[in-house]
N, C-alpha and C. Protein backbone atom coordinates (compact mmCIF):
# COMPACT_ATOMS: atom_id res chain seq x y z
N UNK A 1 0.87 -1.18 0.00
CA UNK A 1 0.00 0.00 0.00
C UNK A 1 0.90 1.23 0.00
N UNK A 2 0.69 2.01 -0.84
CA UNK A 2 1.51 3.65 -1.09
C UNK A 2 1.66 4.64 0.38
N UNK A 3 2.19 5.28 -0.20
CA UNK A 3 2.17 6.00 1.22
C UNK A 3 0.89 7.59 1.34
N UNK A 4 0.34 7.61 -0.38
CA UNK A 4 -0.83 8.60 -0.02
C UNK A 4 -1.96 7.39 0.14
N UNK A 5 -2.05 6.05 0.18
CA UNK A 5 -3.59 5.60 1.16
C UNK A 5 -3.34 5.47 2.74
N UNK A 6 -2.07 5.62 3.17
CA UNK A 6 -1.88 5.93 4.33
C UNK A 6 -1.74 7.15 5.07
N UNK A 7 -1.89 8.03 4.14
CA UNK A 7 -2.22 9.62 4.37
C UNK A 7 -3.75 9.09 4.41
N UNK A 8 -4.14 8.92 3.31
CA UNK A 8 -5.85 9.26 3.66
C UNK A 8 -6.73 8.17 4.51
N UNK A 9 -5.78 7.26 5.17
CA UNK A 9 -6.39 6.40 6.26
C UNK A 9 -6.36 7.21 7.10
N UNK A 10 -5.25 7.71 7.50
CA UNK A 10 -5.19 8.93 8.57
C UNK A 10 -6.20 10.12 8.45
N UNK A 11 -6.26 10.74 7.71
CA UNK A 11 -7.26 11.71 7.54
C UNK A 11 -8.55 11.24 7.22
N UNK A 12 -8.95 10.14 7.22
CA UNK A 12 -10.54 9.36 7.51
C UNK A 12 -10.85 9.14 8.77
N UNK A 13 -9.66 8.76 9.28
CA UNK A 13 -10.10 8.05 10.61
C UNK A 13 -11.02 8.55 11.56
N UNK A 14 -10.86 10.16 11.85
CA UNK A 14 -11.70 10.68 12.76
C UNK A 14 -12.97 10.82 12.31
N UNK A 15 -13.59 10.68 11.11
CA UNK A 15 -14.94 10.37 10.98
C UNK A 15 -15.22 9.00 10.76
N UNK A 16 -14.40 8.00 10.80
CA UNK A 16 -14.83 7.04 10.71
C UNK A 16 -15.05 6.58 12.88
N UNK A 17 -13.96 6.97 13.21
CA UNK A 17 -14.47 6.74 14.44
C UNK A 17 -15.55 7.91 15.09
N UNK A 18 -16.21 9.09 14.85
CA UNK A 18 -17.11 9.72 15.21
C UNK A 18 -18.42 9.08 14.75
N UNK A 19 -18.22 8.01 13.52
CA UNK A 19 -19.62 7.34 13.13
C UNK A 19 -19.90 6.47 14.07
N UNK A 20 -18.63 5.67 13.94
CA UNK A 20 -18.33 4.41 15.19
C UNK A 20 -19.08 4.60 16.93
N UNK A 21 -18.57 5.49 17.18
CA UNK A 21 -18.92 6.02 18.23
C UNK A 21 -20.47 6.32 18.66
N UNK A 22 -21.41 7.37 17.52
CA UNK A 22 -22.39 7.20 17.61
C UNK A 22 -23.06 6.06 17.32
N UNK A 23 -22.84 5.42 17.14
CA UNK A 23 -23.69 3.81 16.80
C UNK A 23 -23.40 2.86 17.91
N UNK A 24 -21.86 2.53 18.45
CA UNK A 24 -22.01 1.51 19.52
C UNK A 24 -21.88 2.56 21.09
N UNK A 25 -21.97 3.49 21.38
CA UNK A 25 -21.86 4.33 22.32
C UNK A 25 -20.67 3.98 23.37
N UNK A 26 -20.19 3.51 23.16
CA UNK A 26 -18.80 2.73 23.50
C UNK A 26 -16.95 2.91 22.59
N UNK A 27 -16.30 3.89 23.93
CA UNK A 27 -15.11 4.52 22.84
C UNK A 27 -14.64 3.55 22.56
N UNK A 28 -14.36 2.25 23.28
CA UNK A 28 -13.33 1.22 22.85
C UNK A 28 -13.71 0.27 21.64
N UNK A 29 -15.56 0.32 21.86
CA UNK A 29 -15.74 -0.83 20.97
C UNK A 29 -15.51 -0.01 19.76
N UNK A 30 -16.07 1.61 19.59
CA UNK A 30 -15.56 2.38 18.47
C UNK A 30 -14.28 2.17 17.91
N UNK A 31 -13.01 2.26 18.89
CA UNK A 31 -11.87 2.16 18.56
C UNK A 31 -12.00 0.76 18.04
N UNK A 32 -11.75 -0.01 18.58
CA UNK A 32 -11.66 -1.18 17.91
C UNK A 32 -12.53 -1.43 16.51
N UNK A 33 -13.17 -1.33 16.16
CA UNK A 33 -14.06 -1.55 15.59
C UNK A 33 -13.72 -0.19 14.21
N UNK A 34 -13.21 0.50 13.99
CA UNK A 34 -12.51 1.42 13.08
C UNK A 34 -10.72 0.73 12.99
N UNK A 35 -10.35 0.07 13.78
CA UNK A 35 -9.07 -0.67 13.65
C UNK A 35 -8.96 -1.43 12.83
N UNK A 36 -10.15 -2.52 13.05
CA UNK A 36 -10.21 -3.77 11.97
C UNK A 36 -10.99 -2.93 10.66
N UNK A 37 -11.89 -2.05 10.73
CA UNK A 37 -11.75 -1.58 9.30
C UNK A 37 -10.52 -1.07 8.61
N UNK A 38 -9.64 0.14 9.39
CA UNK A 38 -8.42 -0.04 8.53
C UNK A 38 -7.63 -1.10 8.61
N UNK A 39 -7.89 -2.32 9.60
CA UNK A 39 -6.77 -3.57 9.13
C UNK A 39 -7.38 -3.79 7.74
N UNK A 40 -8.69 -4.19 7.59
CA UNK A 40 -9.28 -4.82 6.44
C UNK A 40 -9.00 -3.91 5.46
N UNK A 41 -9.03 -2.57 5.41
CA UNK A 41 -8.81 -1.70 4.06
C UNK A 41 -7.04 -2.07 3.83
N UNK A 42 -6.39 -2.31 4.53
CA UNK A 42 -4.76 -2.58 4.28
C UNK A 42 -4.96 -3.73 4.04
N UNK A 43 -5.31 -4.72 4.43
CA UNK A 43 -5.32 -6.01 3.80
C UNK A 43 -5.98 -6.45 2.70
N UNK A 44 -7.05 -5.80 2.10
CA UNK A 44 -8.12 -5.86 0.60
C UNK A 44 -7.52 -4.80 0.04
N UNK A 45 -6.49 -3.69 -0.03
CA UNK A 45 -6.57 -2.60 -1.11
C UNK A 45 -6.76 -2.93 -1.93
N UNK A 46 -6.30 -4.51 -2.74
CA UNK A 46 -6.43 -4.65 -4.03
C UNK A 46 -7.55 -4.73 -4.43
N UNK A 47 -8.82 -5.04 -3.47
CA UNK A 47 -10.10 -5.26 -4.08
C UNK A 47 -10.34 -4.01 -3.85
N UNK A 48 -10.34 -2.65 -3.91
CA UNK A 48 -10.66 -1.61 -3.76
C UNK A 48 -10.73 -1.38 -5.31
N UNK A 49 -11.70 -1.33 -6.05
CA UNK A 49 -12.12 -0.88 -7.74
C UNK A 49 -11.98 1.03 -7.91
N UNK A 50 -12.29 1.22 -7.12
CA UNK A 50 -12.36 2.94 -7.29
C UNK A 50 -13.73 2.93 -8.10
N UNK A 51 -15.04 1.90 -7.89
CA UNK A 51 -15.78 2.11 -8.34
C UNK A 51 -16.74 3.46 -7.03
N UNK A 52 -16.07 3.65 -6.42
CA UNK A 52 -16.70 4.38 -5.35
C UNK A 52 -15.98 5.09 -4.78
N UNK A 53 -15.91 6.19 -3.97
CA UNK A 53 -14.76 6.85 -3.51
C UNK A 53 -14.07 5.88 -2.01
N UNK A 54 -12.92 6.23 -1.88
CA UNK A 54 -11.91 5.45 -0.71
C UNK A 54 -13.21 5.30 0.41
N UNK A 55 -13.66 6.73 0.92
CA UNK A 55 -14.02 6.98 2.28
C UNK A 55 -15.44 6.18 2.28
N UNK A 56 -16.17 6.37 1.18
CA UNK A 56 -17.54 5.35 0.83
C UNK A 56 -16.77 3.82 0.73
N UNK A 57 -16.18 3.75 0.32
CA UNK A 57 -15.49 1.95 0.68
C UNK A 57 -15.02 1.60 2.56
N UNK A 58 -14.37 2.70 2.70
CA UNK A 58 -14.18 2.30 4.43
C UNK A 58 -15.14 2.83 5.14
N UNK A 59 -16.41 3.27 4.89
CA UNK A 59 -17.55 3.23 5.41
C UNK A 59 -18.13 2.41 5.46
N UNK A 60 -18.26 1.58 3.87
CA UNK A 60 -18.79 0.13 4.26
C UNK A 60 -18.43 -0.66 4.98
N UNK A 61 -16.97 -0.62 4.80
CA UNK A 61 -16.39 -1.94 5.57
C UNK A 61 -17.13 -1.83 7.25
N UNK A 62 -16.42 -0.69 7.52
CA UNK A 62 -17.01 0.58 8.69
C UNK A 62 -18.67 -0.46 9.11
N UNK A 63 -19.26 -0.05 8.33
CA UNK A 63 -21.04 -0.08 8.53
C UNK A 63 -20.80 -1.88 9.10
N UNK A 64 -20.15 -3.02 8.34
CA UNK A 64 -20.47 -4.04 8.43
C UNK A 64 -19.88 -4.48 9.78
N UNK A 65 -18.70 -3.85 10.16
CA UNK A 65 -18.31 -4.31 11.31
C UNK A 65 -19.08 -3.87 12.35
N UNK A 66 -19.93 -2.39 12.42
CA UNK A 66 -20.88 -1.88 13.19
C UNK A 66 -22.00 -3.23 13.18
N UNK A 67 -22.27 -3.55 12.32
CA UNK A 67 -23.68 -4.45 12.68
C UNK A 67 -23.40 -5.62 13.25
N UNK A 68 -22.34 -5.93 12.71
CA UNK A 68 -21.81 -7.20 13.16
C UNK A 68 -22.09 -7.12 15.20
N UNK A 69 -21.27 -6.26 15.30
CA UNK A 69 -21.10 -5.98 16.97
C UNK A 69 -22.06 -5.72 17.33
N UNK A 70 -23.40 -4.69 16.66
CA UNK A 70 -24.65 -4.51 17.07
C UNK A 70 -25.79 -5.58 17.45
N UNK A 71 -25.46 -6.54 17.11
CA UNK A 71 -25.93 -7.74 16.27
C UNK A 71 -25.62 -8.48 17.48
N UNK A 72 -24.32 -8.89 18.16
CA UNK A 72 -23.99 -9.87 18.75
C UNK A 72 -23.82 -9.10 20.28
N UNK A 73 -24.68 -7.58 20.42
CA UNK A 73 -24.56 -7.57 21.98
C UNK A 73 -25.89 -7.57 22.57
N UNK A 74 -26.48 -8.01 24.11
CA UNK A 74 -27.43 -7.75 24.22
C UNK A 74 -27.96 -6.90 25.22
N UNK A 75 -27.42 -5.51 25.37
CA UNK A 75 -27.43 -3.97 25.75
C UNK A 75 -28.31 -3.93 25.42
N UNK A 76 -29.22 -3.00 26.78
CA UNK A 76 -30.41 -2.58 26.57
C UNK A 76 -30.49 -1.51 26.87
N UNK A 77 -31.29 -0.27 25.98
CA UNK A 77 -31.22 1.19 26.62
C UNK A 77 -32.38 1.29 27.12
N UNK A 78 -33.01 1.86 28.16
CA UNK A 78 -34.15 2.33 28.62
C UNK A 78 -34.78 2.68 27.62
N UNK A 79 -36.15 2.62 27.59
CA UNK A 79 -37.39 4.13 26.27
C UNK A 79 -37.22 5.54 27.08
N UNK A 80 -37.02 5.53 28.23
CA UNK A 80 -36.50 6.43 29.22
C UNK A 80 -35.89 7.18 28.41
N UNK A 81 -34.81 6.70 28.10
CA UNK A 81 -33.22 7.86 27.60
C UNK A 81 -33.91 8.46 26.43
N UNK A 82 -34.66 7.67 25.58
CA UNK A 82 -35.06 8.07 23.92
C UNK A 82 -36.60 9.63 23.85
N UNK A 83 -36.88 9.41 25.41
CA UNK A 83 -37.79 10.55 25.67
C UNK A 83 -37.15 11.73 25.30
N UNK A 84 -38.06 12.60 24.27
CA UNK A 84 -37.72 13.89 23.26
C UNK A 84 -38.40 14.80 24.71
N UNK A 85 -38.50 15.80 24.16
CA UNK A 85 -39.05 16.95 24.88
C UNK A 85 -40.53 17.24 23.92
N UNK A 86 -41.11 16.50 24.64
CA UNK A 86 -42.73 16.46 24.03
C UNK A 86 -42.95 18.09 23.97
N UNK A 87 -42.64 18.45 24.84
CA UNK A 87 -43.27 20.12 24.50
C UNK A 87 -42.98 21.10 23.35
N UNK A 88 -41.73 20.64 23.52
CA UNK A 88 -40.79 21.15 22.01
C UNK A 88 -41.62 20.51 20.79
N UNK A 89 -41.95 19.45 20.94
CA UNK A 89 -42.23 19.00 19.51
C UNK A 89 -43.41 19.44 19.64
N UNK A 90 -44.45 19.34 20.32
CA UNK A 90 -45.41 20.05 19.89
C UNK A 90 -45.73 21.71 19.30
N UNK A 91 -44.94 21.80 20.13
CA UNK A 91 -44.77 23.71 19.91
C UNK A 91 -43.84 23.66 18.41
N UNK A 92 -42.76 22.50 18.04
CA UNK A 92 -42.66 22.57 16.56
C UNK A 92 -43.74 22.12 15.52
N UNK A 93 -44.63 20.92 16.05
CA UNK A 93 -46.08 20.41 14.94
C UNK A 93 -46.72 21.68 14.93
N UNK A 94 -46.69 22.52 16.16
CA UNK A 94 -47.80 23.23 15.51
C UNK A 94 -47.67 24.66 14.93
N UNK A 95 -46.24 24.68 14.91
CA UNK A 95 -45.61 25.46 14.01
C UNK A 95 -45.49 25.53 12.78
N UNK A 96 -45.49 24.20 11.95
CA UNK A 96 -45.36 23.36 10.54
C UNK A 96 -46.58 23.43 10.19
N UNK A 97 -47.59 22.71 10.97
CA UNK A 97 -48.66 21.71 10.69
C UNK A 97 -49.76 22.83 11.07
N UNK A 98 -50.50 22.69 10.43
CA UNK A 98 -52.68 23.09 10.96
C UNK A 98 -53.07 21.78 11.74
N UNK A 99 -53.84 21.98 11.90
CA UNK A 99 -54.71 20.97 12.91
C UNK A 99 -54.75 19.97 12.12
N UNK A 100 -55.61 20.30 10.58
CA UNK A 100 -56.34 19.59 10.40
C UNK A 100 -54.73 17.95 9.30
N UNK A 101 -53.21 18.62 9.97
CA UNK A 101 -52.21 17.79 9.47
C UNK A 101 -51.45 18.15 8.06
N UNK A 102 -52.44 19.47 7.34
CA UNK A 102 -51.26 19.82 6.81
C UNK A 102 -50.63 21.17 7.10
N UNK A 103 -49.40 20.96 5.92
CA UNK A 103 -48.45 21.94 5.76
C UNK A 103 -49.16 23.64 6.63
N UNK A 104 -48.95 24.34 6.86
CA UNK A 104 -48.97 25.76 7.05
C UNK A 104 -48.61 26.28 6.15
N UNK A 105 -49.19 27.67 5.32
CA UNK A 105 -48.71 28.09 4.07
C UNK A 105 -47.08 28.66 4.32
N UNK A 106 -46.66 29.39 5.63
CA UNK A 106 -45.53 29.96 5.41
C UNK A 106 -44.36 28.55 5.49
N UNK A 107 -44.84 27.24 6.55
CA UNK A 107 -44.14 26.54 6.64
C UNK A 107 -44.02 25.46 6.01
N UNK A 108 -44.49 25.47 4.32
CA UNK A 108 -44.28 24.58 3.70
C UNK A 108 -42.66 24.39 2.65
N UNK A 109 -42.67 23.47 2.22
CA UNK A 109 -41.12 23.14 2.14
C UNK A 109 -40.97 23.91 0.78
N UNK A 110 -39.62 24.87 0.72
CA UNK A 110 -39.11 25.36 -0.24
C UNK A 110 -38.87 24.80 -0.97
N UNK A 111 -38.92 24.58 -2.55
CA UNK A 111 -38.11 24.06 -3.61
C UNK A 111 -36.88 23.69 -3.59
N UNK A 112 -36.40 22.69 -3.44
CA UNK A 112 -34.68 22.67 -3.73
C UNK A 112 -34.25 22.74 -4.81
N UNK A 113 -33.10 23.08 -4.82
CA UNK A 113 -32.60 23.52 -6.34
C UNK A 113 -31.92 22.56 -6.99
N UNK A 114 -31.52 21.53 -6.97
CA UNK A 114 -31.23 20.18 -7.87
C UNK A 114 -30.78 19.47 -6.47
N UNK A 115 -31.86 18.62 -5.80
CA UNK A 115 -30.97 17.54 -4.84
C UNK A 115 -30.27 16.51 -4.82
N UNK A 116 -30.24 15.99 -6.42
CA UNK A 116 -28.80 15.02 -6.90
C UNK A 116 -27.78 15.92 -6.86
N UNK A 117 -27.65 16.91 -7.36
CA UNK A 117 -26.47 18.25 -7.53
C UNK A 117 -26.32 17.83 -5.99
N UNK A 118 -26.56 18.69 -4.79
CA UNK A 118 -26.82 18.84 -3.94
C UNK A 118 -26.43 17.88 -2.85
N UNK A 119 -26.58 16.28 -3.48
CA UNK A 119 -26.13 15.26 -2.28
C UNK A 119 -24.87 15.18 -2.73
N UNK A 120 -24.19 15.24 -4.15
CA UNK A 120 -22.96 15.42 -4.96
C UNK A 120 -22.15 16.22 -4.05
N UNK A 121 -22.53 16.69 -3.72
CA UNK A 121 -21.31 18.35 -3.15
C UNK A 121 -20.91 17.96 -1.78
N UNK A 122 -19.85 17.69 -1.08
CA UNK A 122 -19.38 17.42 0.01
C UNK A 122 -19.25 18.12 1.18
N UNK A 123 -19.58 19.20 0.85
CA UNK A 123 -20.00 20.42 1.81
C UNK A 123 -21.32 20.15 2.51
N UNK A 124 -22.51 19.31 1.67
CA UNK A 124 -23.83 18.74 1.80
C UNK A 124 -23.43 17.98 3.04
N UNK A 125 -23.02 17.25 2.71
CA UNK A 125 -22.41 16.39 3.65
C UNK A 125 -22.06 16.97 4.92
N UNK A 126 -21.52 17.90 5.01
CA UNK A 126 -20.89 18.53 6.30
C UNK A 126 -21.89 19.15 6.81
N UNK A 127 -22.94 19.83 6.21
CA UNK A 127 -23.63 20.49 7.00
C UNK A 127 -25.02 19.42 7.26
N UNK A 128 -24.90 18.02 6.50
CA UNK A 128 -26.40 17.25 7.12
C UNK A 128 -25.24 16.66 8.56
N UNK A 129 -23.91 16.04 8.79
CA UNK A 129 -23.61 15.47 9.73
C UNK A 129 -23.72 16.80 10.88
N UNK A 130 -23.31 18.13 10.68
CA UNK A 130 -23.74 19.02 11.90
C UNK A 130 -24.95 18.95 12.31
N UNK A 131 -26.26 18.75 11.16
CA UNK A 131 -27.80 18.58 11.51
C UNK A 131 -28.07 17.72 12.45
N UNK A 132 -27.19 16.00 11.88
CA UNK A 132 -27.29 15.01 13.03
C UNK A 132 -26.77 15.24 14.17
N UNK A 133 -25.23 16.00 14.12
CA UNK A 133 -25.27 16.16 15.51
C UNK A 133 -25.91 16.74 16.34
N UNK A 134 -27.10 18.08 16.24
CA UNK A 134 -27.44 18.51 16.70
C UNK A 134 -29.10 17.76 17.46
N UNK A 135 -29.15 16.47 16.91
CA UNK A 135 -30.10 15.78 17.57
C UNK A 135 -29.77 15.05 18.57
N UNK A 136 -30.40 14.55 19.69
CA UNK A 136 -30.27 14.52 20.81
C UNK A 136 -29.46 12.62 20.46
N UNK A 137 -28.78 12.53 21.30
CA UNK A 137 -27.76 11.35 20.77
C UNK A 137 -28.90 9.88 20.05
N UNK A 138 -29.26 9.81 21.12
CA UNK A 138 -30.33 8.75 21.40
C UNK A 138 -31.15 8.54 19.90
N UNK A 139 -31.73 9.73 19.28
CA UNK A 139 -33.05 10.10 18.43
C UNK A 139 -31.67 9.97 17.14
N UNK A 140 -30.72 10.19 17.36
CA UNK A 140 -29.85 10.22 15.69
C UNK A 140 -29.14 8.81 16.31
N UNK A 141 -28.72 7.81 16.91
CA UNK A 141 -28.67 6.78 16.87
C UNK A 141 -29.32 5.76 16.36
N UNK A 142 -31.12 6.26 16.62
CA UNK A 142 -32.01 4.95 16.08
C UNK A 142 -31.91 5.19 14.38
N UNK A 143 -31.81 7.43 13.92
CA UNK A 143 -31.78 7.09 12.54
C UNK A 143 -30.63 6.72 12.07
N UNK A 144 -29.55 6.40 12.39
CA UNK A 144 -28.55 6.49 11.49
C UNK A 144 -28.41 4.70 11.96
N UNK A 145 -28.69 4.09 12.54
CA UNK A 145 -29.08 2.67 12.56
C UNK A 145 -30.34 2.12 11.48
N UNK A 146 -31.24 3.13 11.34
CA UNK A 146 -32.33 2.65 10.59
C UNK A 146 -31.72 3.23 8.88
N UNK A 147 -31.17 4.34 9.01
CA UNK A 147 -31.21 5.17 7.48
C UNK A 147 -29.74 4.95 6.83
N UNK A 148 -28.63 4.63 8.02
CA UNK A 148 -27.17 4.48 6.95
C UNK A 148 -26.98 2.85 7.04
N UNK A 149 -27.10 2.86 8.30
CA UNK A 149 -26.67 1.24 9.14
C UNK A 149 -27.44 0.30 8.02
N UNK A 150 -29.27 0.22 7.50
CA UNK A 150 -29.74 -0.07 7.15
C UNK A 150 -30.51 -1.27 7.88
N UNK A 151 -30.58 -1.23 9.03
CA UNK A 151 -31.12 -2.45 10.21
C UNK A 151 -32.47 -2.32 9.75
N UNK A 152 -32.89 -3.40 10.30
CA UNK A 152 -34.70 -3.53 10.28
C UNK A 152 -35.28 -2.72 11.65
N UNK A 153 -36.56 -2.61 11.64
CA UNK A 153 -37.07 -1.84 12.55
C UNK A 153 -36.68 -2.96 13.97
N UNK A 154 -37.12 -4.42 13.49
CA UNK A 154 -36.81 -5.20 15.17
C UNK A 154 -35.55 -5.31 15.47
N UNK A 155 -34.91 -4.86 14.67
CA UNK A 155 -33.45 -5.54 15.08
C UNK A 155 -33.17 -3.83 15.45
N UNK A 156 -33.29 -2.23 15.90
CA UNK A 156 -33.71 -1.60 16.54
C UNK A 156 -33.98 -1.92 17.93
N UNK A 157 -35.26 -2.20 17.67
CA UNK A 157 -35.66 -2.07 18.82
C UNK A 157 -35.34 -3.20 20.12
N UNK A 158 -34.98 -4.26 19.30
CA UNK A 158 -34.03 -5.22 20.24
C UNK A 158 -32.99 -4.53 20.75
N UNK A 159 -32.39 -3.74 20.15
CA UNK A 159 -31.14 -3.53 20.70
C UNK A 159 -30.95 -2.15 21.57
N UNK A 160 -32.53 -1.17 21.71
CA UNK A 160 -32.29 0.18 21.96
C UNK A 160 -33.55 0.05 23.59
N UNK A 161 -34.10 -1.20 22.87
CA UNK A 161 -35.36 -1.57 24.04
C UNK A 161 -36.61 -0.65 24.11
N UNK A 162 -36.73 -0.60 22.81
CA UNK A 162 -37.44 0.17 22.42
C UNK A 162 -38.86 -0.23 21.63
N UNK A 163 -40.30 -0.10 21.97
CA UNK A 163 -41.08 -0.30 20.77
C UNK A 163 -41.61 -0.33 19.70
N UNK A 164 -41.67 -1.13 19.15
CA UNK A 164 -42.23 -0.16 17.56
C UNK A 164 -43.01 0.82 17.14
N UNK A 165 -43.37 1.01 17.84
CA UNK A 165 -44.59 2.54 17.28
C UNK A 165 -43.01 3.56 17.97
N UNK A 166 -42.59 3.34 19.26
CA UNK A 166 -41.97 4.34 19.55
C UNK A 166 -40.76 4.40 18.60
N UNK A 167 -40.30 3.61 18.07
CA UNK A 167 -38.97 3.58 16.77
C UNK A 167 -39.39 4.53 15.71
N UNK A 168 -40.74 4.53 15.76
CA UNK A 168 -41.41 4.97 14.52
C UNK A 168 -41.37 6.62 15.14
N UNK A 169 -42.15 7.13 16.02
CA UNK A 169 -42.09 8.34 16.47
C UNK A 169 -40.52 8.76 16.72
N UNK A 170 -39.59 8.02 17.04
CA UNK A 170 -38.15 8.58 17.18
C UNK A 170 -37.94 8.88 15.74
N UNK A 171 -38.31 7.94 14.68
CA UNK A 171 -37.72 8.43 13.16
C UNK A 171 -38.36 9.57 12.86
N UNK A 172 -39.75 9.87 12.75
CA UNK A 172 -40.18 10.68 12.82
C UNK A 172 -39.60 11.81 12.64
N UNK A 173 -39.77 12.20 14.22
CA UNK A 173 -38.70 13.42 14.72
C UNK A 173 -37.43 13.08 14.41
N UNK A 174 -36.80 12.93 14.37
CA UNK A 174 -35.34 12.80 13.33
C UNK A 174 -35.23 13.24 12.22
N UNK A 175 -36.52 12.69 11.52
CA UNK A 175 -36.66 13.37 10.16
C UNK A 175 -37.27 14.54 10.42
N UNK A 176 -38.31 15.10 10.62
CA UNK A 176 -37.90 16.18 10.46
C UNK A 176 -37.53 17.31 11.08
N UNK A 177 -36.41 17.02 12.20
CA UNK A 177 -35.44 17.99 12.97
C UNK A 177 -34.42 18.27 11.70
N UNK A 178 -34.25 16.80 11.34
CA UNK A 178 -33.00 16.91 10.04
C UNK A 178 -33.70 17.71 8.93
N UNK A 179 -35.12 17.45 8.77
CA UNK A 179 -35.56 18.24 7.49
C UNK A 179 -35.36 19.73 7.65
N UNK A 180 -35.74 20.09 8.86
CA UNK A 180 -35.97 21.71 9.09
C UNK A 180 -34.14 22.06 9.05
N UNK A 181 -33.50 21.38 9.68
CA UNK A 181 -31.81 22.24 9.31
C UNK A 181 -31.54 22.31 8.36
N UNK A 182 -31.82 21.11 7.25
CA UNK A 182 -31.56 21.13 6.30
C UNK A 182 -31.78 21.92 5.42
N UNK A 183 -33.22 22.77 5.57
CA UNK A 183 -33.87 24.02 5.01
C UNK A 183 -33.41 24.94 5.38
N UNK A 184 -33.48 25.14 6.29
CA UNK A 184 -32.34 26.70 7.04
C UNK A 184 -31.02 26.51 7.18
N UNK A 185 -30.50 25.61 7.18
CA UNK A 185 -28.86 25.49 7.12
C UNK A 185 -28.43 25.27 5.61
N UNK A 186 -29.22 24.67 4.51
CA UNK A 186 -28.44 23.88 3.34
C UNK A 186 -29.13 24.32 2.38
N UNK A 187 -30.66 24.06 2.23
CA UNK A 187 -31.44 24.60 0.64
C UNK A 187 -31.56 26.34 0.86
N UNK A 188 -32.18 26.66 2.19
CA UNK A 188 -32.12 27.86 1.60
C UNK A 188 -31.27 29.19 1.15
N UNK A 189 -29.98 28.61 1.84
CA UNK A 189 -28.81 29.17 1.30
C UNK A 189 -27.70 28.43 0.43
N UNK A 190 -28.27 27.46 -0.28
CA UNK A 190 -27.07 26.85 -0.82
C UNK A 190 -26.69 27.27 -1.32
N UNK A 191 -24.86 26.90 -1.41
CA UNK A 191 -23.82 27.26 -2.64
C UNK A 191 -24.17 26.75 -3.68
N UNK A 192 -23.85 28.36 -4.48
CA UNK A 192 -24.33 28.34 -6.51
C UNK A 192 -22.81 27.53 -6.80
């Protein structure tokens, strides 16, 4: 292996372990668990096609070792911890929403301006992972288990101790905490 994929192992690493981290909530199993992805990216470079970029290849690897470990622990989080601030969200539904469930005329969703363009641009990127961070750990754990991780809803809620309707109300709000930054942080000022 060259010595620029060992530059850019290095300069991946800290988002590969900040993904790590939010998913098993555990620094070591994070650490570990971003280790054997770069063992495995040093030991497969050759199967690396460049049909995808480096950091989307050690994400996968990344994602599979996450489930793997997700998969084989049986940690249970309270529904306790995953409690939002009901008041907040209501005072946001009824900010968005009319009674009668839809849109509000001022708070309906702006046009985006090409969102293939848009997921393309890596800056996109930076400002949806600030969006996630800004959700409460718990509520961007179940999505980024349900929306990157790609888990099923039971295999969730096995592991967060959580119910299904309530998996469903955590995505929910996830989506659209992420939708609304995304509008005020990304479409409505995006870079031309």
């Amino acid at each position: 292996m060259n010595t620029d994929r060992h530059a850019e192992l290095n300069a991946l690493r800290p988002d590969l372990l900040r993904f790590a981290r939010l998913q098993l909530r555990d620094a070591g199993a994070a650490e570990d668990a971003v280790q054997e992805t770069l063992l495995a990216a040093l030991a497969g470079s050759q199967s690396f096609a460049n049909r995808s970029s480096y950091k989307t290849w050690l994400v996968s690897i990344l994602r599979n070792k996450i489930i793997d470990i997700i998969r084989s622990q049986s940690r249970e989080v309270s529904a306790s911890s995953l409690a939002s601030d009901e008041e907040g969200d209501k005072a946001l539904a009824e900010t968005l929403f009319e009674p009668d469930g839809h849109w509000r005329q001022q708070a309906r969703p702006g046009r985006w301006a090409d969102p293939e363009a848009s997921f393309e641009q890596q800056q996109f990127w930076r400002v949806f992972e600030a969006c996630l961070d800004h959700l409460p750990a718990k509520t961007a754990r179940v999505f980024m288990m349900r929306e990157i991780l790609g888990l099923e809803t039971a295999e969730i809620c096995k592991e967060t101790g959580i119910s299904t309707s309530n998996c469903w109300v955590v995505l929910h709000r996830a989506r659209l905490s992420l939708r609304t930054c995304l509008e005020t942080s990304w479409f409505a000022g995006a870079p031309a």
